[in-house]
Protein backbone atom coordinates (compact mmCIF):
# COMPACT_ATOMS: atom_id res chain seq x y z
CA UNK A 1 133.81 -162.82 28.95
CA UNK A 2 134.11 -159.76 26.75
CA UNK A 3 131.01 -157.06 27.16
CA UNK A 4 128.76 -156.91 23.99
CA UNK A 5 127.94 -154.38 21.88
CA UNK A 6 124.33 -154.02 23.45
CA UNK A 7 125.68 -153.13 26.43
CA UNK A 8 128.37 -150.71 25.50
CA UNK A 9 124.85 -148.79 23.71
CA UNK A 10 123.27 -148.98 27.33
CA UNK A 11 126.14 -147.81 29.21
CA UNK A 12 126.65 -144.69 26.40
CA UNK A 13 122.61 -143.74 26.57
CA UNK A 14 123.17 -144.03 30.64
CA UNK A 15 126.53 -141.97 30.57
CA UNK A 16 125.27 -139.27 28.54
CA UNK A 17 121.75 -138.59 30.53
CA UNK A 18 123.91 -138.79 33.04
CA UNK A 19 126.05 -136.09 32.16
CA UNK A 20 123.45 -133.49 30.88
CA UNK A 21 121.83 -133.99 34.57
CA UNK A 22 125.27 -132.65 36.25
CA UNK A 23 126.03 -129.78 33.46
CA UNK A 24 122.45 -128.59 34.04
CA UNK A 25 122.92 -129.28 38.20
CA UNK A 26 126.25 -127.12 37.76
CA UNK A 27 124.85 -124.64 36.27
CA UNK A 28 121.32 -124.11 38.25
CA UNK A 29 123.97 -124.07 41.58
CA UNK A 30 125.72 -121.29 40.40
CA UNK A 31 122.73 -119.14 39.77
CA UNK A 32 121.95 -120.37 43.06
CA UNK A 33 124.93 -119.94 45.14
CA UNK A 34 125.27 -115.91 42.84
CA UNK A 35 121.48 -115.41 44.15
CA UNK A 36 122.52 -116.44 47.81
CA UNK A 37 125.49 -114.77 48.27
CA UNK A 38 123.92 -110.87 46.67
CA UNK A 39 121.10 -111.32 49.47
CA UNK A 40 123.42 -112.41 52.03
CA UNK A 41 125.83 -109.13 51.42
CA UNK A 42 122.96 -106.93 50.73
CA UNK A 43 121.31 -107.50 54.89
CA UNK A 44 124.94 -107.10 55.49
CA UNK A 45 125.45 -104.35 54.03
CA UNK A 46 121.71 -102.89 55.40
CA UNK A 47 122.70 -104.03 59.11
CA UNK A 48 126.15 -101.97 58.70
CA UNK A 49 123.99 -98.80 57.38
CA UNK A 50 121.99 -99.28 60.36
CA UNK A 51 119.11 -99.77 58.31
CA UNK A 52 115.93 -101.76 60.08
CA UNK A 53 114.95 -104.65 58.84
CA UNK A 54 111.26 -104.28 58.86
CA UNK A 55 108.20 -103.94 56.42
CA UNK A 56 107.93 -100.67 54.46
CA UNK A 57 111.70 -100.11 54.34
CA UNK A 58 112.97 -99.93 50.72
CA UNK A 59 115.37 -102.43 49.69
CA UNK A 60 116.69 -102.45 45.98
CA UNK A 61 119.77 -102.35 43.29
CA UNK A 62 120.13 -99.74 40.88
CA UNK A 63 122.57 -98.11 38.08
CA UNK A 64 124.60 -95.49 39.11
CA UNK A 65 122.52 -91.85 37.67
CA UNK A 66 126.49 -90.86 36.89
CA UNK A 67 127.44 -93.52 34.45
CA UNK A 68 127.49 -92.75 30.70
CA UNK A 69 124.62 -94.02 28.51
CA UNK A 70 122.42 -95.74 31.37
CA UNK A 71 119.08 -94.79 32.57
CA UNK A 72 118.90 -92.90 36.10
CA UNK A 73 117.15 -95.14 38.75
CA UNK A 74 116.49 -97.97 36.94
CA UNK A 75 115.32 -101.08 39.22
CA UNK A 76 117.45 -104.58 38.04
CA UNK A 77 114.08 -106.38 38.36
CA UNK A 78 112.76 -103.51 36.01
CA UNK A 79 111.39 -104.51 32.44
CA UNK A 80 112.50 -101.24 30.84
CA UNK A 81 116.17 -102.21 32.74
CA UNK A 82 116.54 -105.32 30.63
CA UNK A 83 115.06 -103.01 27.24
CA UNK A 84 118.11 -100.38 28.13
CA UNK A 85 120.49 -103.02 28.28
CA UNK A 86 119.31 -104.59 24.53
CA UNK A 87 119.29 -101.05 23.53
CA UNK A 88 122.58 -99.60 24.17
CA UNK A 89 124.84 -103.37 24.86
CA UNK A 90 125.87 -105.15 28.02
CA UNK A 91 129.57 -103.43 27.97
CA UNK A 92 128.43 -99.99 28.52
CA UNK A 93 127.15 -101.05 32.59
CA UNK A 94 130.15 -101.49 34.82
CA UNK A 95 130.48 -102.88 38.18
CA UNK A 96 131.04 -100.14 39.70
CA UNK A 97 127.76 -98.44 38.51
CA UNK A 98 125.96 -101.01 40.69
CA UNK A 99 124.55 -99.27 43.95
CA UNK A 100 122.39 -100.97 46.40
CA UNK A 101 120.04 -98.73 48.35
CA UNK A 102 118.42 -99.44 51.55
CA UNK A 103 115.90 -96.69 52.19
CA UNK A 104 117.97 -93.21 52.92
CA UNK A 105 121.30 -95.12 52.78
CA UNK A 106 123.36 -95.99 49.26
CA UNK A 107 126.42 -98.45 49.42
CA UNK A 108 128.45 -99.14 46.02
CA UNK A 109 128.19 -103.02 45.35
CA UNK A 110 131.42 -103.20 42.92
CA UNK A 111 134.03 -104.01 44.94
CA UNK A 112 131.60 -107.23 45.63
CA UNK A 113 130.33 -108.51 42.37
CA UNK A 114 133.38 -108.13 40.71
CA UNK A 115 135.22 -111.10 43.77
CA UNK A 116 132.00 -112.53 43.71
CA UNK A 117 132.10 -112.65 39.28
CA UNK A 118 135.91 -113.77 39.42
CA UNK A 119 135.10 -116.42 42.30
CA UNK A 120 132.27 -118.08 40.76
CA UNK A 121 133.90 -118.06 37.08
CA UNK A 122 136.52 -119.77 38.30
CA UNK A 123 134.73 -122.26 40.58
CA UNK A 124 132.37 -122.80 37.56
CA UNK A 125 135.41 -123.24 35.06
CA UNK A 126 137.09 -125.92 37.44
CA UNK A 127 133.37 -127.36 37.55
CA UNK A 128 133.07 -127.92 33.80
CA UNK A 129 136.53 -128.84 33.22
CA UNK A 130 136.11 -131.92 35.74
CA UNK A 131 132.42 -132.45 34.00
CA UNK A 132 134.16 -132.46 30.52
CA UNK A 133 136.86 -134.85 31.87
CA UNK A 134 134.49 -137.00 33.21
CA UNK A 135 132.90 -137.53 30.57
CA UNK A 136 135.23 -139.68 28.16
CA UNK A 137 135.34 -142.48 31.16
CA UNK A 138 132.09 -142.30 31.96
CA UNK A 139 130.56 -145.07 29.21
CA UNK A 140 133.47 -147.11 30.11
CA UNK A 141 132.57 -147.17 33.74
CA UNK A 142 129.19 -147.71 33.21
CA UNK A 143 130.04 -150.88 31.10
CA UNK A 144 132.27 -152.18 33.91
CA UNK A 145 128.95 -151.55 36.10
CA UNK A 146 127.10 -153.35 33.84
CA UNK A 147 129.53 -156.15 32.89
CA UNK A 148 128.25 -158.99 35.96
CA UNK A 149 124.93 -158.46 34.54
CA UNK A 150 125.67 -158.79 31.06
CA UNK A 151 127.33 -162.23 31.96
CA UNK A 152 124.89 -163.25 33.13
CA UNK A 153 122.45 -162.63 30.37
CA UNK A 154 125.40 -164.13 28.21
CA UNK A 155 125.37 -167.59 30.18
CA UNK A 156 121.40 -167.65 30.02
CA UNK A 157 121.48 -167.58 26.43
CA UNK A 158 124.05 -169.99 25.95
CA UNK A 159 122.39 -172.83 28.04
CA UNK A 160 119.04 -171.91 26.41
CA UNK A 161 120.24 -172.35 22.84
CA UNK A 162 122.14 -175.81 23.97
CA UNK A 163 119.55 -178.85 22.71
CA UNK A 164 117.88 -180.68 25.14
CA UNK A 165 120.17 -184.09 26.47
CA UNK A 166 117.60 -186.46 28.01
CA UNK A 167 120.64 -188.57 28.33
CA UNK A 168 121.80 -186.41 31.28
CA UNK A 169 118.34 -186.32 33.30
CA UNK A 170 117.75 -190.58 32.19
CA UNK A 171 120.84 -191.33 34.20
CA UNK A 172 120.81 -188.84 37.12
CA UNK A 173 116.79 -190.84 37.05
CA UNK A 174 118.69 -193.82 37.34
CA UNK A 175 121.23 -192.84 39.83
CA UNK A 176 118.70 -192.05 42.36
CA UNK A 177 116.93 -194.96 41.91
CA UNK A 178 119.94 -197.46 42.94
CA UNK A 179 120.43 -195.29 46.46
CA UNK A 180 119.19 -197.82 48.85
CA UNK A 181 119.30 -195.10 51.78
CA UNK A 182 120.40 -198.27 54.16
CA UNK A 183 123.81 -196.44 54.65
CA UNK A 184 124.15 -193.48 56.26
CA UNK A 185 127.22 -192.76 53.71
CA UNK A 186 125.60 -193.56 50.66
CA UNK A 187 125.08 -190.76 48.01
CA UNK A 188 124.54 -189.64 45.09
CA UNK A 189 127.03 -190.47 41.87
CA UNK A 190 125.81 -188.98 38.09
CA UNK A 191 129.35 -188.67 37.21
CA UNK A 192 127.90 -185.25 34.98
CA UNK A 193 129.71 -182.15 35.41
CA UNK A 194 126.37 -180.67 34.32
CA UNK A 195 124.82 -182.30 37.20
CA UNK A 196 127.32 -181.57 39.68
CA UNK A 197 125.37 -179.22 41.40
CA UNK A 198 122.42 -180.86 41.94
CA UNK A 199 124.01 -183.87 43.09
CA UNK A 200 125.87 -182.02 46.09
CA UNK A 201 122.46 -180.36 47.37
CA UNK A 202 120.79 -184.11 46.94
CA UNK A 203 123.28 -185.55 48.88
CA UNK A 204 123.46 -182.68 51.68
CA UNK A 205 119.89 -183.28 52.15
CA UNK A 206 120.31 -187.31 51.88
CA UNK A 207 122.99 -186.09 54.96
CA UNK A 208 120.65 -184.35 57.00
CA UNK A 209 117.79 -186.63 56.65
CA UNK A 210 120.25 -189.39 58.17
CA UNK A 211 121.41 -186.91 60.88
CA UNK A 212 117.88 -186.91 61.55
CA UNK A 213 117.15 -190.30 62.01
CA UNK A 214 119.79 -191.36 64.47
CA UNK A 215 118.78 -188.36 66.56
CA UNK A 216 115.46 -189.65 66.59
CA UNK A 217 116.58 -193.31 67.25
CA UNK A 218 118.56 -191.80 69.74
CA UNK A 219 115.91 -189.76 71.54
CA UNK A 220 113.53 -193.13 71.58
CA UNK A 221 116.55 -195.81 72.93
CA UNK A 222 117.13 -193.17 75.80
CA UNK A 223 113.69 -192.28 76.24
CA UNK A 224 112.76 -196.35 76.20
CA UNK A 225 115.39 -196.74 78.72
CA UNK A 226 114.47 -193.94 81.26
CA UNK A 227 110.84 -195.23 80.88
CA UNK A 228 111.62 -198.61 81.81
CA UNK A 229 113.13 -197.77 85.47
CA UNK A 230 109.77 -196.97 87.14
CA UNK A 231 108.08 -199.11 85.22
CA UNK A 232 109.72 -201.80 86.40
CA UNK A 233 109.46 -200.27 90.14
CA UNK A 234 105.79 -200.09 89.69
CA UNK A 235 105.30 -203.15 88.35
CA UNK A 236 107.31 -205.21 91.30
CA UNK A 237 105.29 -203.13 93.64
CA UNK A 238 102.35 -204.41 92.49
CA UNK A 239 103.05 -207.50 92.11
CA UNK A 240 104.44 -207.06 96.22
CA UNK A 241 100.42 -205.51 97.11
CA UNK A 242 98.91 -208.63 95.30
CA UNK A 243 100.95 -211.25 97.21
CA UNK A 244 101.33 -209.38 101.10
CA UNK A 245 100.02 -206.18 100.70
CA UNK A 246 96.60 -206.83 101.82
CA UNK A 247 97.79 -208.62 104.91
CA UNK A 248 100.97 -206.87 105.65
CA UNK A 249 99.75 -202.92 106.28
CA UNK A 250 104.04 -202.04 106.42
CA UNK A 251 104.27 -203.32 103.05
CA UNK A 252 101.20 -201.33 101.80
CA UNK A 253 102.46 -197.95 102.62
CA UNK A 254 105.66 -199.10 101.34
CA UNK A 255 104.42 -199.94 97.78
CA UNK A 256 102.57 -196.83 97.69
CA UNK A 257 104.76 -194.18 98.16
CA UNK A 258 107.28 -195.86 95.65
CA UNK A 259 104.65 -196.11 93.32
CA UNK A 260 103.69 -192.26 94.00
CA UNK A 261 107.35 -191.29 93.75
CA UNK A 262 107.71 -193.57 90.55
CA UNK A 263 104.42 -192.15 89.01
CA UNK A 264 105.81 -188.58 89.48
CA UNK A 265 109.35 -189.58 88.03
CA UNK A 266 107.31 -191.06 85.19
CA UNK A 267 104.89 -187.69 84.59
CA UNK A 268 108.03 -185.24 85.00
CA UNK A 269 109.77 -187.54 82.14
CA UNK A 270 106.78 -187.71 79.86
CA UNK A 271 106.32 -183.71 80.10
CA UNK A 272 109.77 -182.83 79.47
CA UNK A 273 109.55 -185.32 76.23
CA UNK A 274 106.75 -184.02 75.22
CA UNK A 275 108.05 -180.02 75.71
CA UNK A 276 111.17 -181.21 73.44
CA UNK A 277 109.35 -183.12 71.07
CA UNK A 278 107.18 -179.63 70.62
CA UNK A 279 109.83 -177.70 70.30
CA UNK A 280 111.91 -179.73 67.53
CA UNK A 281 108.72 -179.87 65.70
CA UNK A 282 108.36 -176.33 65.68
CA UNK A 283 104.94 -176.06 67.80
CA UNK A 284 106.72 -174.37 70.99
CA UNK A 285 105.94 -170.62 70.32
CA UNK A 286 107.32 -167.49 72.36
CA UNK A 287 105.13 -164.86 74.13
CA UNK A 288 108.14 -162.23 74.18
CA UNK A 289 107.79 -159.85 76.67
CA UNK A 290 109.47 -157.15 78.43
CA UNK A 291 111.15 -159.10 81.19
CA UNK A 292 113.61 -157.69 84.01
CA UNK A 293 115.97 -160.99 85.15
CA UNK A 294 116.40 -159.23 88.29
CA UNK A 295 112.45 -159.61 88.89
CA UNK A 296 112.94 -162.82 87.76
CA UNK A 297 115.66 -163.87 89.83
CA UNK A 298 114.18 -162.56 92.89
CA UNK A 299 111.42 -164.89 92.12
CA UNK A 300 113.47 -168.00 91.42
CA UNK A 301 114.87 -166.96 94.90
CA UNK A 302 111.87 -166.55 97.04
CA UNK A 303 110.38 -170.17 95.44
CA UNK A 304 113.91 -171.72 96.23
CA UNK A 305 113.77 -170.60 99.67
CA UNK A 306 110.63 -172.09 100.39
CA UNK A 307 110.96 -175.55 99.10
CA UNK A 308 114.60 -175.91 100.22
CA UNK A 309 115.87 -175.30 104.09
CA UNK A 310 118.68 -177.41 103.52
CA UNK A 311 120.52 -174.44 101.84
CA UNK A 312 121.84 -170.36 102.07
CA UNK A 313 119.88 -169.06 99.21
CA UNK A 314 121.78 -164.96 97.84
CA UNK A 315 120.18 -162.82 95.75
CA UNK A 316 122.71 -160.10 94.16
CA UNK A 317 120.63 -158.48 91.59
CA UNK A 318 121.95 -154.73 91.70
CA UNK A 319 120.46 -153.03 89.44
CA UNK A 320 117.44 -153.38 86.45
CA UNK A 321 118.30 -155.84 83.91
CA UNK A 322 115.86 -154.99 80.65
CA UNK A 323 115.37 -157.88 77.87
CA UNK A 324 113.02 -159.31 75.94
CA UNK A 325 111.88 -162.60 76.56
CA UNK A 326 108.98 -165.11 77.16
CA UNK A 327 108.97 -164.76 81.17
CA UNK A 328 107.78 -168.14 81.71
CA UNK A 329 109.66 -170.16 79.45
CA UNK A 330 112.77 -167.96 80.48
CA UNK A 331 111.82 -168.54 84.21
CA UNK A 332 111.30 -172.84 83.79
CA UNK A 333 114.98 -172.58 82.41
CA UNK A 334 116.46 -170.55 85.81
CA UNK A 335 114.48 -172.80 87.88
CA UNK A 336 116.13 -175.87 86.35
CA UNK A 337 119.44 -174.32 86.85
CA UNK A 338 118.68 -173.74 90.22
CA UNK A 339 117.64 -177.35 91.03
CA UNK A 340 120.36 -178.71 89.40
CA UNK A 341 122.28 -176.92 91.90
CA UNK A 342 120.15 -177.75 94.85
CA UNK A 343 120.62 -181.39 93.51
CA UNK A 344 124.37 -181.22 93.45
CA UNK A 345 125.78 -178.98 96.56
CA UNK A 346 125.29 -180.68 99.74
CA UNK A 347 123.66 -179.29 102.46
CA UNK A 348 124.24 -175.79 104.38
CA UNK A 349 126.61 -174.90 101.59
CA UNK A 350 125.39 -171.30 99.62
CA UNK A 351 123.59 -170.79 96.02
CA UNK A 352 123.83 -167.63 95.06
CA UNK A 353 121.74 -165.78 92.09
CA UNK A 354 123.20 -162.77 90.61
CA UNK A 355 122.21 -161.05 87.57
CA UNK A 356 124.47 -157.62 85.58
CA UNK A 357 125.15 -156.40 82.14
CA UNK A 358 127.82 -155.68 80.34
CA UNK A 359 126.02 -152.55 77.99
CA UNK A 360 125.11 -155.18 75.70
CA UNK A 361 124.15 -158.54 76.99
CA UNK A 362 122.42 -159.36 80.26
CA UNK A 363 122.95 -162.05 82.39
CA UNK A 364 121.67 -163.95 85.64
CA UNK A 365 124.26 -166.65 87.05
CA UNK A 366 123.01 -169.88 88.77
CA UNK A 367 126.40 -170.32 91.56
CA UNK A 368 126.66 -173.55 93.77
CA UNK A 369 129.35 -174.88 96.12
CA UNK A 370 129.12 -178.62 94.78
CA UNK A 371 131.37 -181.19 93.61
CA UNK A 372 131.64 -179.39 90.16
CA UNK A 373 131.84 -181.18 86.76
CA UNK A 374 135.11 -183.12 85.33
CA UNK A 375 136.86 -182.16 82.07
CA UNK A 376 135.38 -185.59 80.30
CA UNK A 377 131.61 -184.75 81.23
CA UNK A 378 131.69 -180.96 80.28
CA UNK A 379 131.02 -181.46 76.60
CA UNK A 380 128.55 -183.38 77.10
CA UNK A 381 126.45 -181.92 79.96
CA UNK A 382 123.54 -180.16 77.27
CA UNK A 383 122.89 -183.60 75.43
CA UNK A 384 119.66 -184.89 76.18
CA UNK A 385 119.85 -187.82 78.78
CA UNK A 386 122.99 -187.10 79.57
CA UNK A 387 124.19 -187.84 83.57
CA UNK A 388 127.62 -187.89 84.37
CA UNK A 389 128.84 -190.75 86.55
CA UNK A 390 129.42 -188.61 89.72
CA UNK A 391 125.55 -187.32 89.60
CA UNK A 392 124.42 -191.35 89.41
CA UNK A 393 126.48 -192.18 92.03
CA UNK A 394 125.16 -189.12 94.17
CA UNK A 395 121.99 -190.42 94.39
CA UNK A 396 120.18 -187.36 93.02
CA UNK A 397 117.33 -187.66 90.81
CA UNK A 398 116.91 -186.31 87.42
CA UNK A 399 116.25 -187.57 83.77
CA UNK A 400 119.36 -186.00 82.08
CA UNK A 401 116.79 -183.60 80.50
CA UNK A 402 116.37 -180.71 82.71
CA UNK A 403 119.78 -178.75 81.00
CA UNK A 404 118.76 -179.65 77.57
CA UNK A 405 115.27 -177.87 78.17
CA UNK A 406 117.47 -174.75 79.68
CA UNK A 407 119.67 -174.44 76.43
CA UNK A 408 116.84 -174.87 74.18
CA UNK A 409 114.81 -172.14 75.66
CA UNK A 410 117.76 -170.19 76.03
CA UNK A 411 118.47 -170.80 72.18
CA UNK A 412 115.14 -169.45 71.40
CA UNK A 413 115.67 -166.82 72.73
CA UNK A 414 118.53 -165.72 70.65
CA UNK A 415 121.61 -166.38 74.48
CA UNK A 416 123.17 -169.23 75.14
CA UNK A 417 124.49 -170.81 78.62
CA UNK A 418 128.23 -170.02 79.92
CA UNK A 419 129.38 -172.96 82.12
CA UNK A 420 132.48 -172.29 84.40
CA UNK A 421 133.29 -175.48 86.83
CA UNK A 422 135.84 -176.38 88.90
CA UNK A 423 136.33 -179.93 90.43
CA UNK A 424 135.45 -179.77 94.06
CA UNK A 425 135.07 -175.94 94.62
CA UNK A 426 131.82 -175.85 92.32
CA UNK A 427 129.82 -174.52 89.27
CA UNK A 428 128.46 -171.78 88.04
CA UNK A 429 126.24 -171.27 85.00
CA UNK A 430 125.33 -168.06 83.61
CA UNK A 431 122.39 -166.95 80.89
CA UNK A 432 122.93 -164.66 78.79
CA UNK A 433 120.51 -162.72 76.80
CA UNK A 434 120.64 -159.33 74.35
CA UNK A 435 119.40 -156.13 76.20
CA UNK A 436 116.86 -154.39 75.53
CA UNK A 437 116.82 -150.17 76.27
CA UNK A 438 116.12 -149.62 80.32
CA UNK A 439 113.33 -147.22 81.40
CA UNK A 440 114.06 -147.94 85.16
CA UNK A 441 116.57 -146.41 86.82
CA UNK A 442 116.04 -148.24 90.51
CA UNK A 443 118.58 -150.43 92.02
CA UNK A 444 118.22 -153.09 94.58
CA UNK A 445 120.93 -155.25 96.42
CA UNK A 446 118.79 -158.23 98.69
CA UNK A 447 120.88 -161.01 100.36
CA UNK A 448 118.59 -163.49 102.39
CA UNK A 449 119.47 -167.01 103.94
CA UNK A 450 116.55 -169.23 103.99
CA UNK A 451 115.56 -171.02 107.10
């Protein structure tokens, strides 16, 4: 699209301010750099005399008393100077009739402002050649700068001046009215190159909105099915009390610690829904904190040790590690890796927690000695619900929701969860957060067994 003529006048009126700003910046730095350079040679030139540098000394420049038509002792800075030089004309004062005194002490300043006149003509000569150079590009830059914007305009004027086709918006209208949304790949179809874009972002969001819904049919069917286990244990208990239980004092007890144990599957299930269901919806906010996972594994640690006998709890947390994070979401997520692991190792075998850094992420690794996780159930292990056949036929409890609560908090949080497993040696899972800057310099190294 070829630039118009508007904007080849902008880019000249740019190029040309432009320009007078560096010619006028050129020359104000010579003055400058002439002005420097004089009072730089001058305390030289004082120090060399071994003239202090201290209030009531007499610093100035003069004209030599010995040069032909000049004034003797006439100050630079002097008014009646500058009327002496319109008097008798600029060629009749010489460099070398240039003296600068500092108090008792005279030193000639020729020899200098003559290199320091050469230098700076020629540095201000190459200056104003590249400035004069520059100049017969610089509209045509300018325009290129200026060109992306100009299209722009260009397009916005051309689809403004095109007439109004109710045609086009009747039959996109009628397009959207025949999608039944019973098939989750049904879209959109205007046919209308006009249109085209709008009908790819209504049928991305037709996409998602589908995506949506079988997660959500999903999330009930599983939820409906984990629900109806205890239910179904509760309600043959009771039915079990009404029949014998009132007689029968073994079948009481019986019925009422499964329905305890039932009732507490059932409350740990609804809580965890209800924490995901919060969270997908947005309500689940973080409390972000300063939080050390070394603190916080030593306190996943001492809890483990006290609920669990069964196992050799190690702590390897050597040194500070600083991040920010919501310490009790952040610690509900290490304590679900450490139960899974409790869950899955068998008994007398070692879990160890260990946190480090790498300069730019932290981490804290949940380590068992289990049976470890096969190649087919790895991908899978995160999904909500999900139990792998091994962990079913082990016996241990669990909803299939406990890692899915870890990543998500984890997610929040800006880490994510390594997994490393091996078939029959064991896993190890490992959280990784961003660090924050340490103030603490202490390190600590505890390894305990718990009895």
């Amino acid at each position: 699209m070829k630039s118009s003529g508007r904007t080849t006048s902008i880019a000249r009126r740019i190029a040309w301010r432009f320009q007078w700003k560096a010619l006028w910046r050129i020359l104000w730095q010579t003055v400058a750099l002439f002005c420097v350079c004089v009072i730089v040679w001058c305390v030289s030139a004082a120090q060399a005399a071994d003239v202090p540098l201290k209030t009531g000394t007499e610093f100035y420049i003069q004209i030599a008393d010995d040069s032909p038509n000049t004034v003797s002792d006439v100050v630079l800075a002097d008014p009646g100077y500058a009327l002496h030089l319109l008097r008798h004309g600029w060629e009749n004062v010489y460099a070398d009739d240039v003296i600068f005194r500092a108090g008792d002490a005279a030193v000639e300043m020729g020899g200098f402002l003559f290199w320091l006149g050469f230098c700076l003509e020629c540095l201000t000569a190459a200056r104003l050649l590249i400035w004069l150079l520059s100049c017969f590009g610089a509209t045509g830059r300018i325009r290129r700068y200026l060109r992306p914007i100009d299209d722009i305009a260009q397009v916005t004027e051309s689809i403004s001046s095109r007439g109004f086709d109710e045609s086009k918006f009747h039959s996109l209208e009628e397009a959207i009215d025949h999608l039944g949304g019973a098939s989750p790949d049904e879209q959109l179809r205007v046919g209308d190159d006009d249109l085209a874009g709008l009908e790819t972002a209504v049928n991305n969001l037709i996409a998602r909105m589908h995506a949506g819904y079988r997660q959500q049919v999903r999330f009930v069917d599983d939820a409906s099915h984990e629900l109806r286990t205890p239910i179904a244990v509760i309600q043959g208990y009771a039915d079990m009390l009404s029949r014998w239980g009132k007689t029968d004092e073994k079948v009481l007890n019986e019925s009422i610690r499964a329905i305890q144990t039932e009732a507490e599957h059932m409350k740990t299930l609804v809580e965890q829904l209800l924490f995901l269901a919060r969270g997908d919806a947005g309500r689940q906010e973080l409390k972000l904190e300063d939080v050390d996972l070394s603190v916080l594994a030593r306190e996943v640690w001492e809890e483990s040790r006290m609920i669990d006998e069964t196992h050799e709890y190690v702590l390897d947390a050597p040194a500070p590690v600083p991040v920010r994070a919501d310490p009790a979401l952040l610690k509900q997520a290490v304590r679900i890796l450490a139960d899974n692991a409790r869950k899955y190792s068998p008994a007398d075998t070692r879990i160890t927690l260990r946190t480090g850094s790498d300069g730019v992420r932290g981490s804290l690794e949940v380590q068992d000695n289990g049976p470890g996780i096969s190649r087919e159930d790895a991908p899978h292990i995160f999904d909500r619900f999900y139990r792998a056949d091994s962990a079913r036929k082990s016996g241990a409890g669990g909803s299939g929701l406990g890692l899915a609560i870890a990543r998500w908090i984890v997610s929040r949080h800006k880490g994510f969860i390594a997994v490393r497993s091996y078939e029959g040696v064991g896993t190890r899972m490992t959280v990784n957060l961003t660090l924050r800057q340490s103030q603490d310099g202490l390190t600590r190294i505890e390894t305990a067994r718990g009895k």
